[in-house]
Protein backbone atom coordinates (compact mmCIF):
# COMPACT_ATOMS: atom_id res chain seq x y z
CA UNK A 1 40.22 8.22 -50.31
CA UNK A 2 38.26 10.21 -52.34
CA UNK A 3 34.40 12.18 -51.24
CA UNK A 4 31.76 9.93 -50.87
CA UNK A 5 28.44 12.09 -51.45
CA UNK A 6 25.24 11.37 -50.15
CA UNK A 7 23.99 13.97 -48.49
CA UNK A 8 25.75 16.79 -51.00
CA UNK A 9 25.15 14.55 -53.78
CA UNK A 10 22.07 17.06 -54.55
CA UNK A 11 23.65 20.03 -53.70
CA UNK A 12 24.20 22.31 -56.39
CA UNK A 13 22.01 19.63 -58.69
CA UNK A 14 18.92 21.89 -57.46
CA UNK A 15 17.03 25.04 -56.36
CA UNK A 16 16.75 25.52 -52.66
CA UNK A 17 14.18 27.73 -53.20
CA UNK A 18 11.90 25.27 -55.87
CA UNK A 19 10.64 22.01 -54.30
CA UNK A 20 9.75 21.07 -57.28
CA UNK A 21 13.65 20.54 -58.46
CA UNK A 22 13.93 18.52 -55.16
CA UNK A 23 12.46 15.31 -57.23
CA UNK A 24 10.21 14.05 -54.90
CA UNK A 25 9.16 12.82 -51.49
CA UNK A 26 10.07 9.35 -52.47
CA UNK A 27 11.46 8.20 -49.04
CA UNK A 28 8.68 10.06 -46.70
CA UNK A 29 5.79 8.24 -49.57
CA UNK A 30 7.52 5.15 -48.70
CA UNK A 31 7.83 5.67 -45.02
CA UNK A 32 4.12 6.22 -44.47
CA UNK A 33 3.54 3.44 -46.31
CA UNK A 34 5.18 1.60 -43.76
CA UNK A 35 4.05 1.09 -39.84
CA UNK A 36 5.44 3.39 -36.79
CA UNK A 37 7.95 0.78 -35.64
CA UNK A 38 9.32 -0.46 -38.94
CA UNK A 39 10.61 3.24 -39.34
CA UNK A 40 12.08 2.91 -36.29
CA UNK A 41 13.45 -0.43 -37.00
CA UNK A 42 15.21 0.57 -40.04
CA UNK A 43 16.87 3.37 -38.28
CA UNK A 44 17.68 1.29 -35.57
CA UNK A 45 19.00 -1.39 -38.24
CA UNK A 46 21.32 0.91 -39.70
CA UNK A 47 23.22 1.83 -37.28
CA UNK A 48 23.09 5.81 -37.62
CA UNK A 49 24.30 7.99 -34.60
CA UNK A 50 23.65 11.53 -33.97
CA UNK A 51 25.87 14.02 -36.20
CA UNK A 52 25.79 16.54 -33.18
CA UNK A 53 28.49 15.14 -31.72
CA UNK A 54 27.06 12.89 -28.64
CA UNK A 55 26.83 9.87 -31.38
CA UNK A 56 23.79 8.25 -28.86
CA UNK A 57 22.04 5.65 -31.86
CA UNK A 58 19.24 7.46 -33.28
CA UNK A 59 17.02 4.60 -33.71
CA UNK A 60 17.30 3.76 -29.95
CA UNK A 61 16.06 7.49 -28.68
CA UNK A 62 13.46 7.67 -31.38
CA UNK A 63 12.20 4.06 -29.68
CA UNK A 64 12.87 5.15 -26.38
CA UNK A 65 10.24 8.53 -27.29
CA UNK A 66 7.65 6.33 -29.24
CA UNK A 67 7.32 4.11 -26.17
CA UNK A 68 6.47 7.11 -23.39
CA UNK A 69 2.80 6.92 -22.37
CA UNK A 70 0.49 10.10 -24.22
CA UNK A 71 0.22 11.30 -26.84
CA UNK A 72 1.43 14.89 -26.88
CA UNK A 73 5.55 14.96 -27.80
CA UNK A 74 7.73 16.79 -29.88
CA UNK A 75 10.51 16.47 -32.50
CA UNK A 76 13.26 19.15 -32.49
CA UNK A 77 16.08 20.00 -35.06
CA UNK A 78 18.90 21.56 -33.85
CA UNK A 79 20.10 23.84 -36.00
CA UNK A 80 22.16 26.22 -33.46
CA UNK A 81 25.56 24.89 -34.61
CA UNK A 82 27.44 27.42 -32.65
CA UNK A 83 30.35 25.56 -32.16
CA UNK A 84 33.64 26.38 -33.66
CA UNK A 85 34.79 25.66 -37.07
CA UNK A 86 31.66 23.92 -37.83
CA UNK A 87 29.24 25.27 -40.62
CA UNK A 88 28.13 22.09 -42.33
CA UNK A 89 24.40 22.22 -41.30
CA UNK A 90 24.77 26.17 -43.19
CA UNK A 91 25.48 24.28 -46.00
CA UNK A 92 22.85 21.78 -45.69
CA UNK A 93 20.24 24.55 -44.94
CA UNK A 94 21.06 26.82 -47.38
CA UNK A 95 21.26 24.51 -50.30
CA UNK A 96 19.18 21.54 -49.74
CA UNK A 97 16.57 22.12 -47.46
CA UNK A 98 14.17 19.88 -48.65
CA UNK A 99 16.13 16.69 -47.50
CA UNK A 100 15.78 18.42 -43.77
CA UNK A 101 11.82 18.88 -44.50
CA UNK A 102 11.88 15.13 -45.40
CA UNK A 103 13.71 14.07 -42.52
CA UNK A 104 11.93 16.02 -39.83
CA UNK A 105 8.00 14.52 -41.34
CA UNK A 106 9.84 11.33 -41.80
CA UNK A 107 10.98 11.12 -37.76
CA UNK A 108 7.58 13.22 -36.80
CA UNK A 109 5.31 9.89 -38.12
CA UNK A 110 7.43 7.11 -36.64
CA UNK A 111 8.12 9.20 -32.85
CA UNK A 112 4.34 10.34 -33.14
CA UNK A 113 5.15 13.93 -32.70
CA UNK A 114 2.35 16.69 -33.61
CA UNK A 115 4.57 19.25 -33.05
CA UNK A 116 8.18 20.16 -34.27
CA UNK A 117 10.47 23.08 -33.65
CA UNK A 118 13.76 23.89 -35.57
CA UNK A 119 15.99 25.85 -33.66
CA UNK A 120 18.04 28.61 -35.62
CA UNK A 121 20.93 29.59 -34.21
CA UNK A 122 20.73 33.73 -34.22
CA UNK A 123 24.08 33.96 -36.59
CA UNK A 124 21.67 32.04 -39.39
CA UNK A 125 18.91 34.84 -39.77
CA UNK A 126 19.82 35.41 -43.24
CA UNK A 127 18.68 32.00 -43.71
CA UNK A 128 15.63 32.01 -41.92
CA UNK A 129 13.79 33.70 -45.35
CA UNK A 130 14.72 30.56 -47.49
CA UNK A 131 13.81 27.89 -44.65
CA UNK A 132 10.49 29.65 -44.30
CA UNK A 133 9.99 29.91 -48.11
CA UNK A 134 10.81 26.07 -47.79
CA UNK A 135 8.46 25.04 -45.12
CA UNK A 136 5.57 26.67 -47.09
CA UNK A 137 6.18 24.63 -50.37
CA UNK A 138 6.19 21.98 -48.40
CA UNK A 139 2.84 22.41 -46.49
CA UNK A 140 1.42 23.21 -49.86
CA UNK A 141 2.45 19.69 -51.18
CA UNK A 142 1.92 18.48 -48.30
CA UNK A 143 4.80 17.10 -47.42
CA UNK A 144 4.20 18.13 -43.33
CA UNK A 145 0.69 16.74 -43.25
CA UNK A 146 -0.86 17.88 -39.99
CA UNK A 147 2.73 18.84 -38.67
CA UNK A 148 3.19 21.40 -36.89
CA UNK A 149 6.44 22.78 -37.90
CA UNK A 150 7.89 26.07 -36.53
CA UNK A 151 11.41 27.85 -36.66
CA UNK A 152 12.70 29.08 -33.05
CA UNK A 153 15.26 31.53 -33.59
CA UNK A 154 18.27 31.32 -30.78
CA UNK A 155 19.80 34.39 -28.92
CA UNK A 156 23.25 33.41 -29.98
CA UNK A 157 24.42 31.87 -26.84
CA UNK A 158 27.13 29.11 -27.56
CA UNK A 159 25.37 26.49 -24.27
CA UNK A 160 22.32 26.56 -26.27
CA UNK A 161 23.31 24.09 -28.81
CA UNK A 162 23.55 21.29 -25.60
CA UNK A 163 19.94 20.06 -25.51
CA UNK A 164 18.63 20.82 -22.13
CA UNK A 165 20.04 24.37 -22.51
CA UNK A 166 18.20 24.17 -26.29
CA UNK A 167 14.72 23.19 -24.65
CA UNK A 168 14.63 25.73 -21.92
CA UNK A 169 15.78 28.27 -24.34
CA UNK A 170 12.16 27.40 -26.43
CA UNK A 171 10.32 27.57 -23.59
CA UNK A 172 11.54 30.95 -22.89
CA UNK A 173 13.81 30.29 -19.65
CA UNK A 174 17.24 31.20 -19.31
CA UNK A 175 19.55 29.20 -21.74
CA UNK A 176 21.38 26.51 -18.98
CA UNK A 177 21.52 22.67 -18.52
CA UNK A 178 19.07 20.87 -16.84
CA UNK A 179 19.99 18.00 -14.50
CA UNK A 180 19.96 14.49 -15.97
CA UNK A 181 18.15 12.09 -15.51
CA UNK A 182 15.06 12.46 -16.34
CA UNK A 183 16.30 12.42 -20.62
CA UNK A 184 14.46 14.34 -22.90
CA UNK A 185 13.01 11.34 -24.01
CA UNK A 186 11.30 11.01 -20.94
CA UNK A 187 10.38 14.35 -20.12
CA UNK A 188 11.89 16.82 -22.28
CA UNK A 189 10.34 20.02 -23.79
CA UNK A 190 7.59 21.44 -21.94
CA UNK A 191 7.61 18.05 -19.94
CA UNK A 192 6.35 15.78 -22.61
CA UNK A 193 8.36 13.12 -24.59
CA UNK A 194 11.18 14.45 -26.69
CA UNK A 195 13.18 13.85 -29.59
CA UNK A 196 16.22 16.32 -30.37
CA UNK A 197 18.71 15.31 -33.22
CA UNK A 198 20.39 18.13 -35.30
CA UNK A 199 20.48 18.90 -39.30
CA UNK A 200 22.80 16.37 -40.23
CA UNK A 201 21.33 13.46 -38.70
CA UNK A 202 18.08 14.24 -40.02
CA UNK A 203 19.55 14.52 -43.58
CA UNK A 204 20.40 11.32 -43.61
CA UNK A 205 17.04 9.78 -42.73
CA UNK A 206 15.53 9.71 -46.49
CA UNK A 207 18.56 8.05 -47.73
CA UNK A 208 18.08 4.81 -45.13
CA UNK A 209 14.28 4.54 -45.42
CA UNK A 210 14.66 5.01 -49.67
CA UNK A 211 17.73 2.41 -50.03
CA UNK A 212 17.55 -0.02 -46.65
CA UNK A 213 19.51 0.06 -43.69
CA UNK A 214 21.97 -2.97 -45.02
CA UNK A 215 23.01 -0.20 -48.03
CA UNK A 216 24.00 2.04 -45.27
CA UNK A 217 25.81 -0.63 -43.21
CA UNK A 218 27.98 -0.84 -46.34
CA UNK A 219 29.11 2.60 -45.35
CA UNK A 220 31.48 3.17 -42.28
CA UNK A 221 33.08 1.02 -40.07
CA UNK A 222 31.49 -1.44 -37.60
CA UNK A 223 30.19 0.81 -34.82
CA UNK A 224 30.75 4.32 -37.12
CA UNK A 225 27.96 3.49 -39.86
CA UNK A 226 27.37 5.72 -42.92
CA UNK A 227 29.32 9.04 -44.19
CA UNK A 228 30.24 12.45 -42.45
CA UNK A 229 30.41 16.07 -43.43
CA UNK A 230 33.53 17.35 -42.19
CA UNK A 231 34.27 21.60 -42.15
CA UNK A 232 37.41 21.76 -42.60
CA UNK A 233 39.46 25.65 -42.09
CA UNK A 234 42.51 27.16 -41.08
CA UNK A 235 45.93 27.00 -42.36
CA UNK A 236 44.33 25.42 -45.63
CA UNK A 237 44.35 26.44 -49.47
CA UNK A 238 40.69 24.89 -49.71
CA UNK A 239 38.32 25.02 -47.05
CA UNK A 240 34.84 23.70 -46.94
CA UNK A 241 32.93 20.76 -46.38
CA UNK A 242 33.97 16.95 -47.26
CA UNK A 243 31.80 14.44 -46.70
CA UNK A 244 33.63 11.69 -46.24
CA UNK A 245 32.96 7.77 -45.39
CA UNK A 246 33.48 7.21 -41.48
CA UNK A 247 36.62 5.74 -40.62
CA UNK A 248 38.53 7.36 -43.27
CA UNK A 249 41.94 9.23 -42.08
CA UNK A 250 42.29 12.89 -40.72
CA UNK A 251 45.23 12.93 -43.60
CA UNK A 252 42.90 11.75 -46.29
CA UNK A 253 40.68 14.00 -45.76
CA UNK A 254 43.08 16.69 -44.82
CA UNK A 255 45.01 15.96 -48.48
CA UNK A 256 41.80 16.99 -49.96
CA UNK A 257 42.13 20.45 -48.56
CA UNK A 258 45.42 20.67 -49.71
CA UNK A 259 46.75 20.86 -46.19
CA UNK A 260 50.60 21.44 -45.77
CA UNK A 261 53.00 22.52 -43.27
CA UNK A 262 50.38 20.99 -40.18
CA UNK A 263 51.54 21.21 -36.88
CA UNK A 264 48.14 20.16 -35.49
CA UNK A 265 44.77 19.73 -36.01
CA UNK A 266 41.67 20.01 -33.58
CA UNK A 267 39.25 17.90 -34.67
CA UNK A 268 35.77 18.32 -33.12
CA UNK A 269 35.27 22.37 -32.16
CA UNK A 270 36.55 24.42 -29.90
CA UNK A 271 36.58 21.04 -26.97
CA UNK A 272 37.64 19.14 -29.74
CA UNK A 273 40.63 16.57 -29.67
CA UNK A 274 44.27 17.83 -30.56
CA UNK A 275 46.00 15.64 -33.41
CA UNK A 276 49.63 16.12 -33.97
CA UNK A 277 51.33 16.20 -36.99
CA UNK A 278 52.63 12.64 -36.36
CA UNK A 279 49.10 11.22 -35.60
CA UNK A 280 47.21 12.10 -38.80
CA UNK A 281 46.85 8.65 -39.66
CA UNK A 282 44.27 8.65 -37.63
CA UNK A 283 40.55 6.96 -38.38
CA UNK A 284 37.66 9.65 -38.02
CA UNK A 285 35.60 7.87 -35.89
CA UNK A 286 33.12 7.53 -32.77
CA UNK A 287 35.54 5.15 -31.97
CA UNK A 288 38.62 7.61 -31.67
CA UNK A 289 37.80 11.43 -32.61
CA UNK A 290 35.19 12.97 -34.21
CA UNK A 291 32.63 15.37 -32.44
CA UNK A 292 30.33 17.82 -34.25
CA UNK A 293 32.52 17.10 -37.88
CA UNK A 294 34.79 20.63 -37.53
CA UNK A 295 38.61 19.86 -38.26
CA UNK A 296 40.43 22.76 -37.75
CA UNK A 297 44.15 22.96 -38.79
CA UNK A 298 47.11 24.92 -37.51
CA UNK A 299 50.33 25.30 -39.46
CA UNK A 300 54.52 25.67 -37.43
CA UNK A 301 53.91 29.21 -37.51
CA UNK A 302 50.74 29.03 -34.42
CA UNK A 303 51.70 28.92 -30.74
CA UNK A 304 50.03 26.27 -28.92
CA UNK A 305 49.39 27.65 -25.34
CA UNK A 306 48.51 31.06 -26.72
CA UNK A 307 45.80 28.70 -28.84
CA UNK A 308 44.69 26.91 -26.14
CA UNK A 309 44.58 30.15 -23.59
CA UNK A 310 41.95 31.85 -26.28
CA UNK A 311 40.22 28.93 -26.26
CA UNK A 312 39.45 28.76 -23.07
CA UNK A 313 38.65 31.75 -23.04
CA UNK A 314 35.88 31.41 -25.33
CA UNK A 315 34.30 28.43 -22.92
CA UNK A 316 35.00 30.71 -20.16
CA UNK A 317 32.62 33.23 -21.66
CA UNK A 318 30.12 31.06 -23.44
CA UNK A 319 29.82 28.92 -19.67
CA UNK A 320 26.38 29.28 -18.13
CA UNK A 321 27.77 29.41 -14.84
CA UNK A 322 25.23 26.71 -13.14
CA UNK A 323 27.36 24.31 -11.80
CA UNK A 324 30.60 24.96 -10.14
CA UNK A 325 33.04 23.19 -11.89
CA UNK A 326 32.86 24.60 -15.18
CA UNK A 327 32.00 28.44 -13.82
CA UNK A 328 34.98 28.19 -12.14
CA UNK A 329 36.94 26.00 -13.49
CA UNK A 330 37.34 27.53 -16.80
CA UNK A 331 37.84 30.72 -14.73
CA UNK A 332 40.78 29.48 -13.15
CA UNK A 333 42.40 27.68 -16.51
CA UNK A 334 42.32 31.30 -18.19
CA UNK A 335 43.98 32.51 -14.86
CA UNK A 336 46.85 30.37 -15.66
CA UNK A 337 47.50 29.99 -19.10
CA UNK A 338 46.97 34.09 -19.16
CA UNK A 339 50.16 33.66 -16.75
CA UNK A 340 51.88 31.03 -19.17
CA UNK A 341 51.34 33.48 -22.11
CA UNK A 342 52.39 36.77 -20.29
CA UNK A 343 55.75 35.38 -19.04
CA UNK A 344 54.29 34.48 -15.57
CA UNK A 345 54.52 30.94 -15.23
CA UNK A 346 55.20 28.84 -12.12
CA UNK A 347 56.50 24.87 -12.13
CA UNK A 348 53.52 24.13 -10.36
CA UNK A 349 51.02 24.92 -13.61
CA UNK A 350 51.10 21.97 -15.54
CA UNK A 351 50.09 19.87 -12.65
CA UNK A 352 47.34 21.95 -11.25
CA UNK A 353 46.13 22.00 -14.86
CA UNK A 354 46.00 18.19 -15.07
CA UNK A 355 44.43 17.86 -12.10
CA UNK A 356 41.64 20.87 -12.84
CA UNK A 357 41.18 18.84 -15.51
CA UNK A 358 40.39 15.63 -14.31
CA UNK A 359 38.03 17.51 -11.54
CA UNK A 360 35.80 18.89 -14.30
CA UNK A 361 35.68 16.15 -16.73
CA UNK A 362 34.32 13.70 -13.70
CA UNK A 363 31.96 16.80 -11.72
CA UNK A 364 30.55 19.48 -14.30
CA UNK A 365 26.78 19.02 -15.01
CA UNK A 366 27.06 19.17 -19.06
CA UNK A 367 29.47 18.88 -22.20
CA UNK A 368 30.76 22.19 -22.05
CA UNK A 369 32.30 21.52 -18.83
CA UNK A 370 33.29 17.82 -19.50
CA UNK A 371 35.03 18.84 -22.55
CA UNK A 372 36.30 21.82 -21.81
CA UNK A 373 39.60 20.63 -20.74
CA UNK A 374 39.95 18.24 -23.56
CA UNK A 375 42.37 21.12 -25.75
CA UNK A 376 44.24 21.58 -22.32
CA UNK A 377 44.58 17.96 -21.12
CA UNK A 378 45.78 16.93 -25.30
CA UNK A 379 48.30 19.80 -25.47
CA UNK A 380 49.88 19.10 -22.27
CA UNK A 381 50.37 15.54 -23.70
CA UNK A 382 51.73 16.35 -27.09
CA UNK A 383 53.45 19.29 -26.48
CA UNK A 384 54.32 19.63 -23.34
CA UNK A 385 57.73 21.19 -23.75
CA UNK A 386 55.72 24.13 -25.26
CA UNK A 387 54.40 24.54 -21.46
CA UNK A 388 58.45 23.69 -20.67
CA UNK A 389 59.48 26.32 -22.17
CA UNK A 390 56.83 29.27 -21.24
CA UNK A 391 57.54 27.93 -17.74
CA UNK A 392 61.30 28.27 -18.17
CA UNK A 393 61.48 31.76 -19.86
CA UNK A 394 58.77 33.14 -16.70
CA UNK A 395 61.94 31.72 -14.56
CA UNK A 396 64.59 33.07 -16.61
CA UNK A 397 62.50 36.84 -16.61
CA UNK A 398 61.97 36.62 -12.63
CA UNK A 399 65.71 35.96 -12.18
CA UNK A 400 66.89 38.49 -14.63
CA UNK A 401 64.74 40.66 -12.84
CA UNK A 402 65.72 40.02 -9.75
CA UNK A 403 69.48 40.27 -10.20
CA UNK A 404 69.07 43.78 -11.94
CA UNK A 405 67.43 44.86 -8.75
């Protein structure tokens, strides 16, 4: 299957930094030309989920926003996208960020938002020049109407791009989850109605108000509507982003990057899914795997539990430590895959693991913790005699040990 471009179609086709090579508004002109709710109904029509990951229907939280009593609420773009492998909304940003402008005044007008906030994660600075070079071209065409449009830089903390964490982090608390419900819908930043969706998603507004919501029904399968931009690295000759129809197969896409010699492939970040080798067939999809877009590939030569142990000892770090299951259940994971990959093993591991697992998926407050034990719980299902065999060289070293005194 080859790329189907919508949202890169532009990309390289014009100057970020002219709006004028842009060609036009055409899709926010049409929008306002068109009431509140009809917006909302094409979106809704379409069948669009958030890019972010979460895949909630965009149509439905921008409906759920519109309908809160008052009139002061706010539209925010997440643009941390701190997690792993992915780099797709860099690309958007940095070469077409017009189509975000668009998007953003677009979703502003139908939620009824006066005020919207993009939120840079701190790793972006270097684009934070363009954006704002952007922004004011716009204004001056006046593309943002009364909108007020500002750029939040982030601190670089990885629980930041969850949206609770996102929110207090604007309002200048410290960046952790709130509790759930109330929804940002309901009461969100700064307690008033809320609306967060990230780069991608907004993209791919101007494309469904210009063309219709049946066009983009054509696209995708039946609950996995329109295209994706997929970052694909690792053991690859071509990395990058592919944007690819939704339900297409991780070994279409990965043939693209001229992937060989796969062992696995995580597809979703650092909690992303774990694909084997034998299970590349498989659809990209809300339906089956597909997270924030990163696909991540590992060749014969990588070592799974030392992959997994580093991993989780990323989430370990990046963890706001609120809520007990994830503080220290992450802590504890580390503790034993450190043992796994230092020769340390016990029989017991692979069970306590499982059921660590299960305990935080079910108890911690947010998606860190939930997912967390996603590369652990996958890993321990398709390669299990990887954990075997750690297990059964710790044995071998204790006994060898203990028979040389």
């Amino acid at each position: 299957m080859p790329e189907k471009k919508i949202l890169t179609d532009k990309i390289e086709k014009i100057d970020p930094g002219r709006i004028g090579s842009y060609g036009g508004f055409k899709a926010l002109e049409k929008a306002r030309g068109m009431s509140p709710e009809d917006v909302i109904e094409t979106v809704k029509a379409s069948g669009l989920r958030g890019r972010g990951g979460a895949g909630f229907p965009c149509g439905a939280k921008w409906e759920m926003a519109k309908n809160q009593a008052g009139d002061e609420k706010y539209l925010i773009c997440n643009a941390d996208e701190g997690e792993v492998g992915t780099f797709k909304d860099r690309h958007l940003l940095s070469q077409n960020p017009f189509a975000l402008l668009e998007g953003i005044a677009i979703a502003a007008y139908a939620m009824g938002a006066q005020k919207a906030y993009i939120y840079l994660r701190a790793e972006y600075r270097y684009l934070l020049k363009g954006l704002m070079e952007a922004i004011s071209q716009a204004r001056t065409k006046g593309v943002l109407n009364d909108l007020d449009l500002v750029v939040q830089e982030g601190a670089g903390a990885y629980i930041c791009g969850e949206e609770s964490a996102l929110m207090n982090s604007i309002e200048g608390k410290r960046g952790e989850s709130r509790l759930r419900p109330p929804f940002p819908t309901q009461n969100g930043l700064f307690g008033k109605p809320t609306i967060i969706n990230n780069v991608e998603t907004l993209c791919n507004i101007p494309h469904i108000i210009q063309n219709g919501a049946d066009w983009y029904r054509t696209l995708g399968t039946e609950q996995s509507k329109g295209t994706k931009l997929f970052c694909v690295s690792g053991d690859v000759p071509s990395p990058g982003v592919y944007e690819m129809e939704l339900g297409c197969s991780l070994r279409e896409l990965l043939d693209l990057a001229g992937a060989k010699d796969i062992k696995w492939a995580q597809v979703g970040g650092s909690t992303g899914g774990i694909i084997p080798v034998e299970n590349l067939e498989t659809p990209l999809s809300y339906d089956t795997v597909l997270g924030s877009g990163a696909v991540m590939v590992f060749n014969e030569s990588r070592d799974v539990v030392d992959f997994v142990y580093r991993t989780m000892e990323f989430l370990k770090e990046e963890s706001c430590g609120k809520c007990t299951p994830c503080r220290e259940g992450t802590e504890v994971m580390v503790e034993i895959l450190g043992r796994l990959v230092n020769g340390e093993g016990v029989a017991e591991d692979m069970a306590v693991l499982r059921e660590l697992s299960g305990t935080m998926r079910l108890s911690a407050l947010c998606g860190l913790g939930q997912s967390a034990p996603i590369p652990v719980l996958d890993t321990l299902t398709y390669f299990s005699e990887d954990y075997e065999n750690r297990i059964s060289q710790s044995l071998l070293l204790r006994s060898l040990k203990a028979i040389n005194g």
